[in-house]
N, C-alpha and C. Protein backbone atom coordinates (compact mmCIF):
# COMPACT_ATOMS: atom_id res chain seq x y z
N UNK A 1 -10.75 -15.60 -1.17
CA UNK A 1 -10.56 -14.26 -1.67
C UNK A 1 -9.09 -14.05 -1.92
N UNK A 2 -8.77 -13.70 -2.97
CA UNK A 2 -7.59 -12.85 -3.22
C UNK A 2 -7.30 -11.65 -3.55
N UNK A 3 -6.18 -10.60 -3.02
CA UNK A 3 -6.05 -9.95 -2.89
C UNK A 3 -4.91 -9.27 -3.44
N UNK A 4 -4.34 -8.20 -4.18
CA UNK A 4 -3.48 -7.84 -5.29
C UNK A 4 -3.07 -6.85 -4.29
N UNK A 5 -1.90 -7.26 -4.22
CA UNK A 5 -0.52 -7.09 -2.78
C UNK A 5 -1.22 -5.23 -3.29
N UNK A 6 -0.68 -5.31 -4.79
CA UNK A 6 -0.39 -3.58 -4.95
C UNK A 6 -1.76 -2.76 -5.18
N UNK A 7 -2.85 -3.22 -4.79
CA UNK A 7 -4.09 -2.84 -4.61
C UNK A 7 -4.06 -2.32 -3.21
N UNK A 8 -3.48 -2.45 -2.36
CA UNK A 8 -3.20 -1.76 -1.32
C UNK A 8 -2.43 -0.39 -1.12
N UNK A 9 -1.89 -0.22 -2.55
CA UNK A 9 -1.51 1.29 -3.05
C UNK A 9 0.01 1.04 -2.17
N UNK A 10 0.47 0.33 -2.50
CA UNK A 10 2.12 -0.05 -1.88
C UNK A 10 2.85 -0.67 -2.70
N UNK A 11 4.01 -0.57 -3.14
CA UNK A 11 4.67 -0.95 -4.01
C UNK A 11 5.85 -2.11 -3.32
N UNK A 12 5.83 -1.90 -2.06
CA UNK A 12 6.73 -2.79 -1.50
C UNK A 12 5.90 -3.92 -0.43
N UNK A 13 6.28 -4.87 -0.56
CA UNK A 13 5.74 -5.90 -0.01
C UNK A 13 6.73 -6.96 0.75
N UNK A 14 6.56 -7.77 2.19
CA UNK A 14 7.71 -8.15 2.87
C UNK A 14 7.49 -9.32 3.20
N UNK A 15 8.07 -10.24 2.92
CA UNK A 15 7.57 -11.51 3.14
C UNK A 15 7.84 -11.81 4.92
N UNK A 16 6.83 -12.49 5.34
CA UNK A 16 7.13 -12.62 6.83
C UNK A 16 6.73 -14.37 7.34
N UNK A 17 7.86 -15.08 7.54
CA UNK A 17 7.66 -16.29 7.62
C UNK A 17 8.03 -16.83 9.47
N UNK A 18 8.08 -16.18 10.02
CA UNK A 18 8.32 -16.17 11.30
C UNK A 18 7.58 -14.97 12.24
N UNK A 19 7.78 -14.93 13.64
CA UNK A 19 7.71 -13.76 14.25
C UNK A 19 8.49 -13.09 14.19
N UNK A 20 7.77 -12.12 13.95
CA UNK A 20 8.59 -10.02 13.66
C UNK A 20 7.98 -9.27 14.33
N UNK A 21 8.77 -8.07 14.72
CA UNK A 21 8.31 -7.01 15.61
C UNK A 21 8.88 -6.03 14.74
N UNK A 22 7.77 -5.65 14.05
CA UNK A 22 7.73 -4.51 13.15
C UNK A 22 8.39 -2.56 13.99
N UNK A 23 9.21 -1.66 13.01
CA UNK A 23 9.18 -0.67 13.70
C UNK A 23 8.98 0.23 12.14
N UNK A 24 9.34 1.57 12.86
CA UNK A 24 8.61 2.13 11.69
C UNK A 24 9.70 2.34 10.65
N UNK A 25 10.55 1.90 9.69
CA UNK A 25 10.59 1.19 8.58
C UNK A 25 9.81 0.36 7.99
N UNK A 26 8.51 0.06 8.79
CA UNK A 26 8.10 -1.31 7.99
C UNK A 26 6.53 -0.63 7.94
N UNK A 27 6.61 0.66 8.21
CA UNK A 27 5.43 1.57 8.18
C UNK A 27 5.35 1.74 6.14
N UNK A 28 3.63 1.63 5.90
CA UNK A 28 3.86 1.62 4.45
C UNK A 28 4.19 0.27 3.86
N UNK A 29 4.69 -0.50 4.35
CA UNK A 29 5.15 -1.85 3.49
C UNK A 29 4.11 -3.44 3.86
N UNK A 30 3.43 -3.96 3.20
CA UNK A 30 2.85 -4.89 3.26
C UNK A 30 3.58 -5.89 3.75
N UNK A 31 2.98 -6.38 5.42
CA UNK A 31 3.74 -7.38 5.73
C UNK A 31 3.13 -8.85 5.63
N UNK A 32 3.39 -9.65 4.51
CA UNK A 32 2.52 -10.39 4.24
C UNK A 32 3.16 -12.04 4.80
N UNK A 33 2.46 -12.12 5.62
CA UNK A 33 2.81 -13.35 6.53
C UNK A 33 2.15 -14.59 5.72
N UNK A 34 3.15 -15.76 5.66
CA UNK A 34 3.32 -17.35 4.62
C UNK A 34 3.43 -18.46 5.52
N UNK A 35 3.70 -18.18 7.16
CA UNK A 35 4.11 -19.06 8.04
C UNK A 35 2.78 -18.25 9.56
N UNK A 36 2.62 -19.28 10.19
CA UNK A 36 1.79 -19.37 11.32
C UNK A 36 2.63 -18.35 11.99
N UNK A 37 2.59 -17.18 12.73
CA UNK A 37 3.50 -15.99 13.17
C UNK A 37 2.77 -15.02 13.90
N UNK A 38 3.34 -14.43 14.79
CA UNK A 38 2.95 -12.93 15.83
C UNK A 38 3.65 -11.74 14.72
N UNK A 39 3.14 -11.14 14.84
CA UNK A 39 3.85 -9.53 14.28
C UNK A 39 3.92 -8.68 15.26
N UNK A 40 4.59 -8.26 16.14
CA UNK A 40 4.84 -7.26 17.04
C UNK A 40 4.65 -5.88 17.24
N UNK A 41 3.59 -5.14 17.21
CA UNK A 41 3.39 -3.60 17.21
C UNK A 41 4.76 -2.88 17.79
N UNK A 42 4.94 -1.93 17.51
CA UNK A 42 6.00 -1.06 18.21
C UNK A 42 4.57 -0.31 19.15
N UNK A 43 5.18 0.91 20.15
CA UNK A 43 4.43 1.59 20.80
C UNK A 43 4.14 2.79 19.78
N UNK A 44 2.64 2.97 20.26
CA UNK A 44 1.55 3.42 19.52
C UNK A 44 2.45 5.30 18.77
N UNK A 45 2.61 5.20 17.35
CA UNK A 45 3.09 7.13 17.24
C UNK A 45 2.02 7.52 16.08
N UNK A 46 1.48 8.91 16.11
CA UNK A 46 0.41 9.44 15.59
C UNK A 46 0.63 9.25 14.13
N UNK A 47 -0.03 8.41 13.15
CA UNK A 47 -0.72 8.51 11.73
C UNK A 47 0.47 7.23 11.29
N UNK A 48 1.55 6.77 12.31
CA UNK A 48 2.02 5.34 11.86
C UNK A 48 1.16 4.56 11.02
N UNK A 49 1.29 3.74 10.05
CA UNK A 49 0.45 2.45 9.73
C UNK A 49 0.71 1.61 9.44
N UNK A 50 0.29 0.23 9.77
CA UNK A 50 1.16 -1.21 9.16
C UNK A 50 -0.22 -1.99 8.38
N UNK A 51 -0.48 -2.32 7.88
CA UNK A 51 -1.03 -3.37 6.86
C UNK A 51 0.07 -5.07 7.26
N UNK A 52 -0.80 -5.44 7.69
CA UNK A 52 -0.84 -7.44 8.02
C UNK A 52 -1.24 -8.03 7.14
N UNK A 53 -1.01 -8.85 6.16
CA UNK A 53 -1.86 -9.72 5.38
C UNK A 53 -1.48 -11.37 5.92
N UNK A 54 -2.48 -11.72 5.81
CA UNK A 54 -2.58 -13.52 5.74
C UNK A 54 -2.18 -13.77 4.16
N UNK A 55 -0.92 -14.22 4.83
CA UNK A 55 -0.12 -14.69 2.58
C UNK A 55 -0.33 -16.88 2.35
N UNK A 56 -1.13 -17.08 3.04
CA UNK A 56 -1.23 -18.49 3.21
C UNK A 56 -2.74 -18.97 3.88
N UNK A 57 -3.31 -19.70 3.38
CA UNK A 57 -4.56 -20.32 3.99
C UNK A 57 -3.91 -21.35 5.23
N UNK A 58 -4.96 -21.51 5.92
CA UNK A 58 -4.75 -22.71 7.04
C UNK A 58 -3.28 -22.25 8.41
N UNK A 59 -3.37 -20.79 8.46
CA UNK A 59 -2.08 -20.50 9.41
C UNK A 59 -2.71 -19.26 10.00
N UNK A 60 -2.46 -19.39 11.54
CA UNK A 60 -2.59 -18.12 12.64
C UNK A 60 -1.97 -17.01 12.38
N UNK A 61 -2.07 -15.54 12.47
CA UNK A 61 -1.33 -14.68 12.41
C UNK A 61 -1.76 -13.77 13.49
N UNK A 62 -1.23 -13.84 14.47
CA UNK A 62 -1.46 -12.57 15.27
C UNK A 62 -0.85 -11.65 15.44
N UNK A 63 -1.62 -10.48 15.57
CA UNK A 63 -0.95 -9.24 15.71
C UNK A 63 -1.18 -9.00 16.99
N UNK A 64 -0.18 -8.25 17.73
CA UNK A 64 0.52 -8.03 19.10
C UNK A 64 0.81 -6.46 19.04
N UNK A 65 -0.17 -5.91 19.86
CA UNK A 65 0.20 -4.38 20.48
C UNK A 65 1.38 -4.42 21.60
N UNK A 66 1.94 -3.20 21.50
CA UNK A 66 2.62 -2.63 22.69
C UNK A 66 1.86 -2.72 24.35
N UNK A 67 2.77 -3.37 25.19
CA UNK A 67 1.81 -3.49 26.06
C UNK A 67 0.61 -2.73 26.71
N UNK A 68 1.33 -1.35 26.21
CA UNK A 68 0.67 -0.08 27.02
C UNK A 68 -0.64 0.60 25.86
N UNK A 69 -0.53 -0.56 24.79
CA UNK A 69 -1.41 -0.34 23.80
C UNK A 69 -2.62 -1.13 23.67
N UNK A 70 -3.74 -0.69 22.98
CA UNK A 70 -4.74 -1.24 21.96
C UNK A 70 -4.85 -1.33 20.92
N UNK A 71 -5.65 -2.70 20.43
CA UNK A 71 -5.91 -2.99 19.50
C UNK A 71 -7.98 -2.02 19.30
N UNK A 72 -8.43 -0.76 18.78
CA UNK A 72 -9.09 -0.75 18.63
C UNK A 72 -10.06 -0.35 17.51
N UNK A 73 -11.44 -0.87 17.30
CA UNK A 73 -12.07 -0.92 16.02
C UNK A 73 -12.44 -1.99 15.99
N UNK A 74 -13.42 -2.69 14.94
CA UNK A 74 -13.65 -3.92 14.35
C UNK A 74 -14.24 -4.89 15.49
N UNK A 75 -15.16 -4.09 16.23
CA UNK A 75 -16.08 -4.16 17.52
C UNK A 75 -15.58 -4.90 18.49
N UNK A 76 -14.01 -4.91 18.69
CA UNK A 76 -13.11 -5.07 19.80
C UNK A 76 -13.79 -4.25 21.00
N UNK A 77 -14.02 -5.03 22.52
CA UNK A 77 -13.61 -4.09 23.61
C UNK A 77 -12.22 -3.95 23.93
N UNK A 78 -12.26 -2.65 23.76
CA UNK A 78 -10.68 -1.85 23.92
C UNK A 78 -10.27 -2.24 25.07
N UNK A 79 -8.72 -2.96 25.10
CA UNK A 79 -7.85 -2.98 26.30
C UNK A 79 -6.91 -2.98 26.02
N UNK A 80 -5.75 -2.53 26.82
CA UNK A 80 -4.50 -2.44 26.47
C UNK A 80 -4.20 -4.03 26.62
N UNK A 81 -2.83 -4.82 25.47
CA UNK A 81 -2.10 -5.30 25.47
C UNK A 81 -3.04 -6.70 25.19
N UNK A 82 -4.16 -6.57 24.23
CA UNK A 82 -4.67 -7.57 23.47
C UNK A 82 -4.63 -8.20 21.83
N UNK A 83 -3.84 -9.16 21.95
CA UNK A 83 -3.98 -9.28 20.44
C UNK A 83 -5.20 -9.32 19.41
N UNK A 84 -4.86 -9.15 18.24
CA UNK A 84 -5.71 -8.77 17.40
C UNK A 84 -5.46 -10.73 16.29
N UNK A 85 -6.34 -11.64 16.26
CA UNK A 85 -5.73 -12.73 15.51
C UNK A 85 -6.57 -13.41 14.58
N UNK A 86 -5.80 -13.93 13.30
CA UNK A 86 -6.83 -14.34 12.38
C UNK A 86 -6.58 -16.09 12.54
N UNK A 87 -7.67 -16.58 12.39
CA UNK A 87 -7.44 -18.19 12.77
C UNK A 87 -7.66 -18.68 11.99
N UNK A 88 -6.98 -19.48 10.72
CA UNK A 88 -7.25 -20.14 9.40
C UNK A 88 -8.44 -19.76 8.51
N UNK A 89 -7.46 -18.36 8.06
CA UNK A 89 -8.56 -17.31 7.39
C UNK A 89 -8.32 -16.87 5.87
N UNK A 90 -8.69 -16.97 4.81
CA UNK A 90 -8.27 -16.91 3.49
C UNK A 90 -7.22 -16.53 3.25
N UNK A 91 -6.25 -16.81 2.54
CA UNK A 91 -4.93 -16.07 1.97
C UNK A 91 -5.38 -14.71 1.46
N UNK A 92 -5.47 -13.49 1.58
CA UNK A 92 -5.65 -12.15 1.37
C UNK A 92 -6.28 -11.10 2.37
N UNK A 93 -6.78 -12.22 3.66
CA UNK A 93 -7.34 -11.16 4.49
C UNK A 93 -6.57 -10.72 5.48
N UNK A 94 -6.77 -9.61 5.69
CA UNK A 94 -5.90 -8.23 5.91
C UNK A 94 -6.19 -7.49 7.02
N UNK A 95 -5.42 -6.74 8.02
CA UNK A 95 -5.55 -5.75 8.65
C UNK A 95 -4.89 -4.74 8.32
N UNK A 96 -5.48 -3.19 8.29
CA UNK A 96 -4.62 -2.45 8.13
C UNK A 96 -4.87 -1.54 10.35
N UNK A 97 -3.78 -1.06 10.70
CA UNK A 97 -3.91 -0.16 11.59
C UNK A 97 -3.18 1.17 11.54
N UNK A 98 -3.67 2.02 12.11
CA UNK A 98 -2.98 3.34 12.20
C UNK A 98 -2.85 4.11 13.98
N UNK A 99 -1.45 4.47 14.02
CA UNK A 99 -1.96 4.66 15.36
C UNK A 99 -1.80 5.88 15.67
N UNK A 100 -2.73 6.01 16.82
CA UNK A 100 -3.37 7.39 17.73
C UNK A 100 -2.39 8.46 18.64
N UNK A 101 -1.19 7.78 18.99
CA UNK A 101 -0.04 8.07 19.36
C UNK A 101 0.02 7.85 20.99
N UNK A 102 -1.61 7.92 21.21
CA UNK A 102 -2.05 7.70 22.67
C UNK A 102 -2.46 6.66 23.26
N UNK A 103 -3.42 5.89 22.36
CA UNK A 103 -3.89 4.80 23.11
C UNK A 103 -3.77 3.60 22.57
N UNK A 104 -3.32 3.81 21.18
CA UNK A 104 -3.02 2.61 20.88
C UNK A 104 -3.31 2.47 18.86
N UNK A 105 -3.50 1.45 18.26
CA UNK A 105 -4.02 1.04 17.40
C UNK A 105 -4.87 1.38 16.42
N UNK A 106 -5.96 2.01 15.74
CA UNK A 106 -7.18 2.07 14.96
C UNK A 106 -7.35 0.82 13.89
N UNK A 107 -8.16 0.02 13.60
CA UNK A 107 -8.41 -0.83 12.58
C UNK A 107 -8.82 0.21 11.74
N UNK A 108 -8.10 0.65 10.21
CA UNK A 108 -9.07 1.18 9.46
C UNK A 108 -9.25 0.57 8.39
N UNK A 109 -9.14 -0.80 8.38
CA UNK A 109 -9.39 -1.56 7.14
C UNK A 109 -9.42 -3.17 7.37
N UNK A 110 -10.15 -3.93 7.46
CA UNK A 110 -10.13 -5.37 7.45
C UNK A 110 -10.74 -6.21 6.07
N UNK A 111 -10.27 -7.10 6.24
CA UNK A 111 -11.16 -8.31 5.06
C UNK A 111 -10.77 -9.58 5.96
N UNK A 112 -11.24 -10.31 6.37
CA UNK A 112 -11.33 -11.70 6.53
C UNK A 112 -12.01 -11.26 8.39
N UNK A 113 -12.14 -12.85 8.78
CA UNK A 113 -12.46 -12.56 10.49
C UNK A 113 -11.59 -12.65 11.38
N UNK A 114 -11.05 -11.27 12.17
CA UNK A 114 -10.42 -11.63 12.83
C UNK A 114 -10.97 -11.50 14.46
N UNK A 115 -10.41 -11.94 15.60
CA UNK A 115 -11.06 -11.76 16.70
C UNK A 115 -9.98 -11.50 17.46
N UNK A 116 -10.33 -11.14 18.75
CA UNK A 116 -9.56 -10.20 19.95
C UNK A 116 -9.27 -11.23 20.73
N UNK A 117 -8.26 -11.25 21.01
CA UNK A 117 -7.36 -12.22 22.30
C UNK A 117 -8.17 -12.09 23.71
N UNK A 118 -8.52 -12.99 24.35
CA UNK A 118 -9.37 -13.03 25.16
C UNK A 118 -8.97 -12.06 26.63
C-alpha cells in the first residue's frame, strides 16, 4: 500500500531516520520514519496529534508513550508506558494519535498491523 504523504491533509512532512522524541512542534507534521527507529511521545496534552508513518518496507518503528502514559485504541489493553510497534509492515502504514491530556494517547487512525509491546 501506498500512501500520499499530503493525503493526510499536511503539507509538511519530516523525515525520521533515527530515534526522535517528538514535542509539540512536530504536532501536525508527518513523521515519516526510512530507518528501523522509536519515536518518543511527549506527556499526554488535550487534542495534541502526531501521525507516524512507516516510510520504508522491512524496518521496526515503534512508538513510545510517556511513561505515565497510554497507548489506547486499536484493541490495545490499556497500560501506561506500552509501546505501540509496527514489525516489517508496508511503506505507508500509519498511526495517527491524539491525546486526552489525562491518560494518555487515542489511536484515531491506523493502516497497516500494528501490535502493543508486551
Amino acid at each position: 500500500m501506498s500512501v500520499d504523504l499530503k493525503g493526510f491533509g499536511h503539507q509538511e512532512v519530516e523525515a525520521v531516520t533515527g530515534a526522535k522524541t517528538l514535542d509539540e512542534g512536530d504536532s501536525g507534521i508527518v513523521q515519516n520514519v526510512t530507518a528501523t527507529a522509536t519515536v518518543t511521545l511527549p506527556a499526554t496534552v488535550v487534542g495534541t496529534s502526531y501521525s507516524i508513518r512507516v516510510g520504508a518496507a522491512g524496518i521496526t518503528v515503534t512508538v513510545s508513550p510517556n511513561a505515565a502514559d497510554k497507548i489506547m485504541g486499536n484493541g490495545f489493553t490499556s497500560a501506561d508506558n506500552k509501546d505501540l510497534v509496527f514489525t516489517s509492515q508496508p511503506a505507508g502504514s500509519f498511526v495517527t494519535l491524539v491525546g486526552d491530556g489525562v491518560n494518555g494517547w487515542f489511536v484515531s487512525a491506523i493502516a497497516g498491523t500494528a501490535t502493543r509491546e508486551a
